[in-house]
Protein backbone atom coordinates (compact mmCIF):
# COMPACT_ATOMS: atom_id res chain seq x y z
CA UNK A 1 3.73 16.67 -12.85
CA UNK A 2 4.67 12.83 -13.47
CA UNK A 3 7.84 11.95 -15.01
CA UNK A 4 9.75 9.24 -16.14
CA UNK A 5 12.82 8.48 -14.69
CA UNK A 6 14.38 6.74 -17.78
CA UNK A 7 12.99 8.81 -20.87
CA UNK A 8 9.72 8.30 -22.11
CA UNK A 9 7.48 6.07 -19.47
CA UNK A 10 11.18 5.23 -17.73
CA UNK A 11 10.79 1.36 -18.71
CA UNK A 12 13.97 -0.70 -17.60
CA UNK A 13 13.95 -4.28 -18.75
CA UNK A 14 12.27 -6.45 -21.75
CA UNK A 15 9.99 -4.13 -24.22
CA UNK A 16 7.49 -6.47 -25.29
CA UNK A 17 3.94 -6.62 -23.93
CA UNK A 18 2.91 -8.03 -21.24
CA UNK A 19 0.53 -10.78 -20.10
CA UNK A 20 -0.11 -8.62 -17.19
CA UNK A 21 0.70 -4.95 -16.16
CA UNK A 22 0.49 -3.42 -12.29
CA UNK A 23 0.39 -0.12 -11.02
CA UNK A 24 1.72 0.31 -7.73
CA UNK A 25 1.87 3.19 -5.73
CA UNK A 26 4.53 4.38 -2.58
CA UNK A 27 6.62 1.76 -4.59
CA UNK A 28 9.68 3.73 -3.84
CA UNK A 29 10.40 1.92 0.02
CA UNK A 30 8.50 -0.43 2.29
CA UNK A 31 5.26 -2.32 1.49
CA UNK A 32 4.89 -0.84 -1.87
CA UNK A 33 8.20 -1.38 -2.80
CA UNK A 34 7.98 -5.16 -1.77
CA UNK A 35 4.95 -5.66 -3.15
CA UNK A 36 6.32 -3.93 -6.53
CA UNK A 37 9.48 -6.59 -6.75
CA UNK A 38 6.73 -9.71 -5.67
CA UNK A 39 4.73 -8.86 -9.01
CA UNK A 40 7.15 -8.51 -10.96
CA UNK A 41 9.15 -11.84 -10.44
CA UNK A 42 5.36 -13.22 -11.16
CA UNK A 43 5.86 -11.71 -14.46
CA UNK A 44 3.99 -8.67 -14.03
CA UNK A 45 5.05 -5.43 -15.85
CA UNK A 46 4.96 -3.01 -13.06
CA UNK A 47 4.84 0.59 -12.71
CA UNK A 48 6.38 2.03 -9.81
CA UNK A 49 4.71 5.27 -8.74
CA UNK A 50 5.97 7.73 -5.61
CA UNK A 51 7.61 11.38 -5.28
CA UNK A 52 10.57 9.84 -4.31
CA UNK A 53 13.31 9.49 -7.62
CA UNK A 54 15.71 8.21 -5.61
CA UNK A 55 14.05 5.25 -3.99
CA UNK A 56 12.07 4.88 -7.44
CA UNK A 57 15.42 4.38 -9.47
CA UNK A 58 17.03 2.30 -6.62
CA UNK A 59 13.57 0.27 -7.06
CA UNK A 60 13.14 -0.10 -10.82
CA UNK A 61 17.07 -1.34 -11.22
CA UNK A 62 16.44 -3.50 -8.60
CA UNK A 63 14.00 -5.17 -10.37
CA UNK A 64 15.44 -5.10 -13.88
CA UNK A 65 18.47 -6.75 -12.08
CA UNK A 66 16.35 -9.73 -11.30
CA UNK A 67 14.95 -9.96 -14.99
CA UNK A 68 11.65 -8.22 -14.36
CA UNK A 69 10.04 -4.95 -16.36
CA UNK A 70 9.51 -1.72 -14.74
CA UNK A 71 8.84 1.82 -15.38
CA UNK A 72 9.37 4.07 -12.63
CA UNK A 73 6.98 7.04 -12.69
CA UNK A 74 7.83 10.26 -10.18
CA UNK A 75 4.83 11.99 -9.57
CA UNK A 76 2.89 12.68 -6.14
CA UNK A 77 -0.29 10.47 -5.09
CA UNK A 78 -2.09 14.11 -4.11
CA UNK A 79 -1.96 15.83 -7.49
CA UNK A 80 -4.77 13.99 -9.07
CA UNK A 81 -4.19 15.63 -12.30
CA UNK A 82 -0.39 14.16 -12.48
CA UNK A 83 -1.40 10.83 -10.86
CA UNK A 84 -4.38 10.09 -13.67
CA UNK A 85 -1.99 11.42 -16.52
CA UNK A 86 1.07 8.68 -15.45
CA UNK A 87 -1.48 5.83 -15.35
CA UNK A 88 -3.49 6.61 -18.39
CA UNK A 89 0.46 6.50 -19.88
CA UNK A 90 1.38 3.18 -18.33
CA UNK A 91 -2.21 2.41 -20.31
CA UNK A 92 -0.59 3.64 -23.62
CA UNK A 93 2.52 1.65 -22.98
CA UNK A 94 1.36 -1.88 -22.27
CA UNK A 95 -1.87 -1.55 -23.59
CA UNK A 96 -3.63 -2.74 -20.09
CA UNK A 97 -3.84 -2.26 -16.70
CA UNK A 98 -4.56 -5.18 -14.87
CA UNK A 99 -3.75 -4.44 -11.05
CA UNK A 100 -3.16 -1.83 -8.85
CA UNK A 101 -1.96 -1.58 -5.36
CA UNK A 102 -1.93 1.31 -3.46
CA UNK A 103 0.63 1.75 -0.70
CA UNK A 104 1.56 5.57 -0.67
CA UNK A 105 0.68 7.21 2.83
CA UNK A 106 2.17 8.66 6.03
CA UNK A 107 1.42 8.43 9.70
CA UNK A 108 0.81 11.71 11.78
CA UNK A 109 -0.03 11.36 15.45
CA UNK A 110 -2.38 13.61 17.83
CA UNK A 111 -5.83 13.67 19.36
CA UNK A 112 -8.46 15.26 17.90
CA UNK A 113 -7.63 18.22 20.19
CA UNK A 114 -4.29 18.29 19.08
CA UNK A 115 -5.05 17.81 15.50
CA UNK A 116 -4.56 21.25 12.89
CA UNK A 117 -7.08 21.63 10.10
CA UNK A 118 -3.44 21.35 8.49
CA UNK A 119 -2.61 18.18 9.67
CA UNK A 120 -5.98 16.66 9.13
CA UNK A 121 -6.22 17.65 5.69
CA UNK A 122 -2.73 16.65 4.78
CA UNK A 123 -3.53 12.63 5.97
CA UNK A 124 -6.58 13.17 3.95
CA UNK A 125 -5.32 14.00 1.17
CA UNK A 126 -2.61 11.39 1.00
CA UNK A 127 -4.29 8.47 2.76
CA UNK A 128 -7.51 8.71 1.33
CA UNK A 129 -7.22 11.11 -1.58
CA UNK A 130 -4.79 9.23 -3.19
CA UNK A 131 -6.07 5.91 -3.24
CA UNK A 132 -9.43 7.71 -4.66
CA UNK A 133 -7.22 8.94 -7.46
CA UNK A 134 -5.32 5.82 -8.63
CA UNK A 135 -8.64 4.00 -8.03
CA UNK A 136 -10.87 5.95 -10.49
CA UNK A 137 -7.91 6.33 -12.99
CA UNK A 138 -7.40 2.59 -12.84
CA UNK A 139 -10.77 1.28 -13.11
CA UNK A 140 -11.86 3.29 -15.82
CA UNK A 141 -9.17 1.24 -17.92
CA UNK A 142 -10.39 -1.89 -15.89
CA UNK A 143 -13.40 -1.23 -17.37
CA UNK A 144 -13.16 -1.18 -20.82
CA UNK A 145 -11.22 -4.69 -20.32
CA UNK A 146 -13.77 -6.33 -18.52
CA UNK A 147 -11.61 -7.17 -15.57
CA UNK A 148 -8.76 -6.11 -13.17
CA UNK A 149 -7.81 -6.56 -9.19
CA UNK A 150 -7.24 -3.95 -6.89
CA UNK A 151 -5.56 -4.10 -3.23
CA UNK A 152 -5.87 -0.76 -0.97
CA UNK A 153 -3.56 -0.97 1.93
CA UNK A 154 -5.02 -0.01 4.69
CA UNK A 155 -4.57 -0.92 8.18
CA UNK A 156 -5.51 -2.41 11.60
CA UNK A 157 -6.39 0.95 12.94
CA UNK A 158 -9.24 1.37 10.40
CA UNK A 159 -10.83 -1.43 13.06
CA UNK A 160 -9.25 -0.22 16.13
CA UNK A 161 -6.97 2.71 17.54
CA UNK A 162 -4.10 3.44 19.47
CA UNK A 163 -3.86 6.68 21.40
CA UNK A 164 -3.11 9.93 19.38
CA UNK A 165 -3.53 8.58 15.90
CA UNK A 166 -7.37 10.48 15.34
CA UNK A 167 -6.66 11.60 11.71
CA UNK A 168 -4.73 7.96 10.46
CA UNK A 169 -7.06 5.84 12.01
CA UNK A 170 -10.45 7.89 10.41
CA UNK A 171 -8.51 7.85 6.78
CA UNK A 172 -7.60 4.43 7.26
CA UNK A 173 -11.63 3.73 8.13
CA UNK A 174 -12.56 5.93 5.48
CA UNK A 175 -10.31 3.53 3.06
CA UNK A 176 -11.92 0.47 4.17
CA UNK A 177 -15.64 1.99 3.71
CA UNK A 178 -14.28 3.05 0.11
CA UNK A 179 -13.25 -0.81 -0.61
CA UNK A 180 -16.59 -1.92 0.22
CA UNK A 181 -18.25 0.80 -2.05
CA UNK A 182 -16.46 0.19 -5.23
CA UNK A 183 -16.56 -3.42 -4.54
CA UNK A 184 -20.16 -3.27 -4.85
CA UNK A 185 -20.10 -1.05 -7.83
CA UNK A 186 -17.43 -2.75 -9.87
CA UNK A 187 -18.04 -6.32 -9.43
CA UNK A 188 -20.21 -6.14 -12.60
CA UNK A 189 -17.46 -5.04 -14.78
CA UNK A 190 -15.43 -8.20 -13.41
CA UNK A 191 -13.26 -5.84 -11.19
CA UNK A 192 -12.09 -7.00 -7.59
CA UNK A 193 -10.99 -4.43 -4.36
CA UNK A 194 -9.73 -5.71 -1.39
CA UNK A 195 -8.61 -3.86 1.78
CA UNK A 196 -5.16 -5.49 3.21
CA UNK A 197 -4.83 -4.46 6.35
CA UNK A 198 -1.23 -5.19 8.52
CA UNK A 199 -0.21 -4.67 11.88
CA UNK A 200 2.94 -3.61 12.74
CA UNK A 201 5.55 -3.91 9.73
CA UNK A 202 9.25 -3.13 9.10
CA UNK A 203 9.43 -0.35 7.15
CA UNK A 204 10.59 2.96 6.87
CA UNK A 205 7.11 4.95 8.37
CA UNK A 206 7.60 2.35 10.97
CA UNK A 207 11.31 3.12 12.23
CA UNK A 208 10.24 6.86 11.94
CA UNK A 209 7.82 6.54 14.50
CA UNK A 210 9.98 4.37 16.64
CA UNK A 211 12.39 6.48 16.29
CA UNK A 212 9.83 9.63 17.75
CA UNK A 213 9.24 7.43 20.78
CA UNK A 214 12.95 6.30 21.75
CA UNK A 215 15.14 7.78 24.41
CA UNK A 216 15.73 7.41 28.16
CA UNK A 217 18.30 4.24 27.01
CA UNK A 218 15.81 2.87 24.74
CA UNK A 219 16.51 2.74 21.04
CA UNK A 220 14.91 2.01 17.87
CA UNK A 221 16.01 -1.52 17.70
CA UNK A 222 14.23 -1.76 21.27
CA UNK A 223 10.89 0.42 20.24
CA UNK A 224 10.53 -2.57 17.66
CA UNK A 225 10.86 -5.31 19.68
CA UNK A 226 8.59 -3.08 21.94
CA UNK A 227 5.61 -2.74 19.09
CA UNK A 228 6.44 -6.42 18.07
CA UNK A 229 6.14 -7.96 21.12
CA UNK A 230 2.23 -6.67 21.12
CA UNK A 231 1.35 -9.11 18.65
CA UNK A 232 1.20 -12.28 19.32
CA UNK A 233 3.34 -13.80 17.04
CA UNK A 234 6.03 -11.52 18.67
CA UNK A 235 7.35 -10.04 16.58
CA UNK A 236 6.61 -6.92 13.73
CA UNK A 237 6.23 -8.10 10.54
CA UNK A 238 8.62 -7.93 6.98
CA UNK A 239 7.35 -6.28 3.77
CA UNK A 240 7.67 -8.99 1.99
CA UNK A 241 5.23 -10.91 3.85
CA UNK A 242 2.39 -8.04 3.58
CA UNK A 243 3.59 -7.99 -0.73
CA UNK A 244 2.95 -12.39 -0.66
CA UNK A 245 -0.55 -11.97 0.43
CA UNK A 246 -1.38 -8.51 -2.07
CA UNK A 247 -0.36 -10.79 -4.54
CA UNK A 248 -2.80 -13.30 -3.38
CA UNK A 249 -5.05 -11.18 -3.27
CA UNK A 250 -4.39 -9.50 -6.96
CA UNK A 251 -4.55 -13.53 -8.75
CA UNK A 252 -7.14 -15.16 -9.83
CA UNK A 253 -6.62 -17.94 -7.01
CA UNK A 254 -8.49 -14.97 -5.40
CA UNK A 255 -11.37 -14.58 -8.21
CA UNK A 256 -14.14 -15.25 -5.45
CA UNK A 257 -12.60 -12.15 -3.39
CA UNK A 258 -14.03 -8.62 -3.19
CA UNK A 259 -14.81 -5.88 -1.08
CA UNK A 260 -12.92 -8.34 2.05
CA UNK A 261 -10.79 -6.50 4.78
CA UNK A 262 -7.89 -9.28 5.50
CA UNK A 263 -5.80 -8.99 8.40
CA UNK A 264 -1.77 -9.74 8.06
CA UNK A 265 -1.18 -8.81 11.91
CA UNK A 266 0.45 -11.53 13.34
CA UNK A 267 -2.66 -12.29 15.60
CA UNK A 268 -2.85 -8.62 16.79
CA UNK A 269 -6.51 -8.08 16.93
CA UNK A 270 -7.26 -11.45 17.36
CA UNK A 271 -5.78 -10.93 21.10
CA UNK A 272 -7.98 -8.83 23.75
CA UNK A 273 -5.95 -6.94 25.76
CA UNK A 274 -7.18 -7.80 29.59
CA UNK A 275 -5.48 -11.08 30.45
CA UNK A 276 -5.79 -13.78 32.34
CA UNK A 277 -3.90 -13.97 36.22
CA UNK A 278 -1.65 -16.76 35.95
CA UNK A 279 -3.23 -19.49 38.20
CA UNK A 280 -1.55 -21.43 41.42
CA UNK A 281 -0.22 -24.69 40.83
């Protein structure tokens, strides 16, 4: 069940409509959260959408700190009932939805022998089923404006895989294949979807899994610098810079943009892997 954090809708900031109003959800920490606090200094309205009240609050104040308007919404991306209720709300409050940007999901390794029905399912249901949900719930607002932008974040193993990551990289493929459909199918309502899809990025998910692969004298800080020296700007990459380019992607600047799969990697895929010998002087 979705609740607000704050009383009714959990709003923190100025009351009065706005020009704009953005859903985002896994707001609470990492990409979403970044690109919840890039909208709103653009003037966006935002509503912040995880199962995390914590980060949510810590979110939402940090925002009304910096004069923006939130309204933090607790409620988990896999209960479609709960996730369609909180943004037909955030409808009811502002009167619009113009953007949404889904960031909620979670990384599980294994090969597909190692793989449960459990585990499977559960990446499923997050990675894919929950974009599905804030995607139908969202357009069918979108609609009845005539317009709206989405961004799905997805990632660069929807185009190619490390080892052990069969059920992330299929729902991250599966997310990309979903952009392109609704592209196609909303384009004549004036509604955009783009797939944003970043390499390795300095979040919370990310340290987790660093943190799984440290040990023998190696530590997080060197598991990073491990994962960041694969790309070839060399390094992994900030939030922040994976929220500028959703917000791109969300503006009109962008208005000739749909159905696209952009890649903020820092060169990763752009590099093939069997190099060169270094030649005799």
């Amino acid at each position: 069940m979705a609740r607000g954090l704050e009383g009714e809708g959990g709003a923190t900031g100025v009351t009065d409509k706005p020009a704009r109003v953005a859903v985002v959800t896994g707001a609470s920490s990492g990409m979403g959260r970044a690109v919840a606090i890039e909208l709103a200094s653009s003037g966006c309205a935002v509503a912040l959408c995880a199962n995390d009240a914590a980060g949510l609050s810590s979110a939402a104040d940090e925002i009304a700190n910096r004069g923006g308007v939130a309204s933090a919404l607790d409620v988990d991306v896999t209960d479609q009932g709960a996730l369609s209720g909180a943004i037909d709300g955030v409808a009811r409050q502002w009167g619009r939805v113009d953007h949404l940007v889904t960031a909620a999901g979670i990384q599980r390794y294994g090969t597909v022998v190692d793989t449960t029905d459990q585990l499977w399912d559960e990446v499923f249901r997050v990675n894919v089923g929950g974009v599905f949900g804030a995607v139908r719930s969202c357009v069918r607002h979108m609609r009845q404006q005539g317009s709206g932008s989405i961004v799905v974040v997805s990632s660069v193993q929807a185009l190619a895989a490390q080892t052990g990551v069969v059920a992330y990289s299929a729902s991250k493929g599966a997310l990309n294949a979903f952009v392109r459909a609704v592209a196609v199918d909303e384009a004549p309502y004036g509604i955009r979807i783009n797939s944003l899809c970043p390499g390795s990025v300095d979040t919370p998910m990310l340290r987790a899994s660093a943190e799984m692969f440290a040990g023998a004298g190696q530590g997080i800080e060197d598991v990073l610098r491990t994962w960041g020296g694969s790309h070839p700007l060399g390094r992994v990459g900030r939030p922040e810079e994976i929220a500028a380019v959703a917000a791109f992607l969300l503006s009109d600047k962008a208005g000739f943009v749909t159905g696209a799969e952009l890649m903020v990697d820092g060169g990763l895929l752009a590099r093939l892997a069997v190099a060169l010998p270094t030649r005799a002087e």
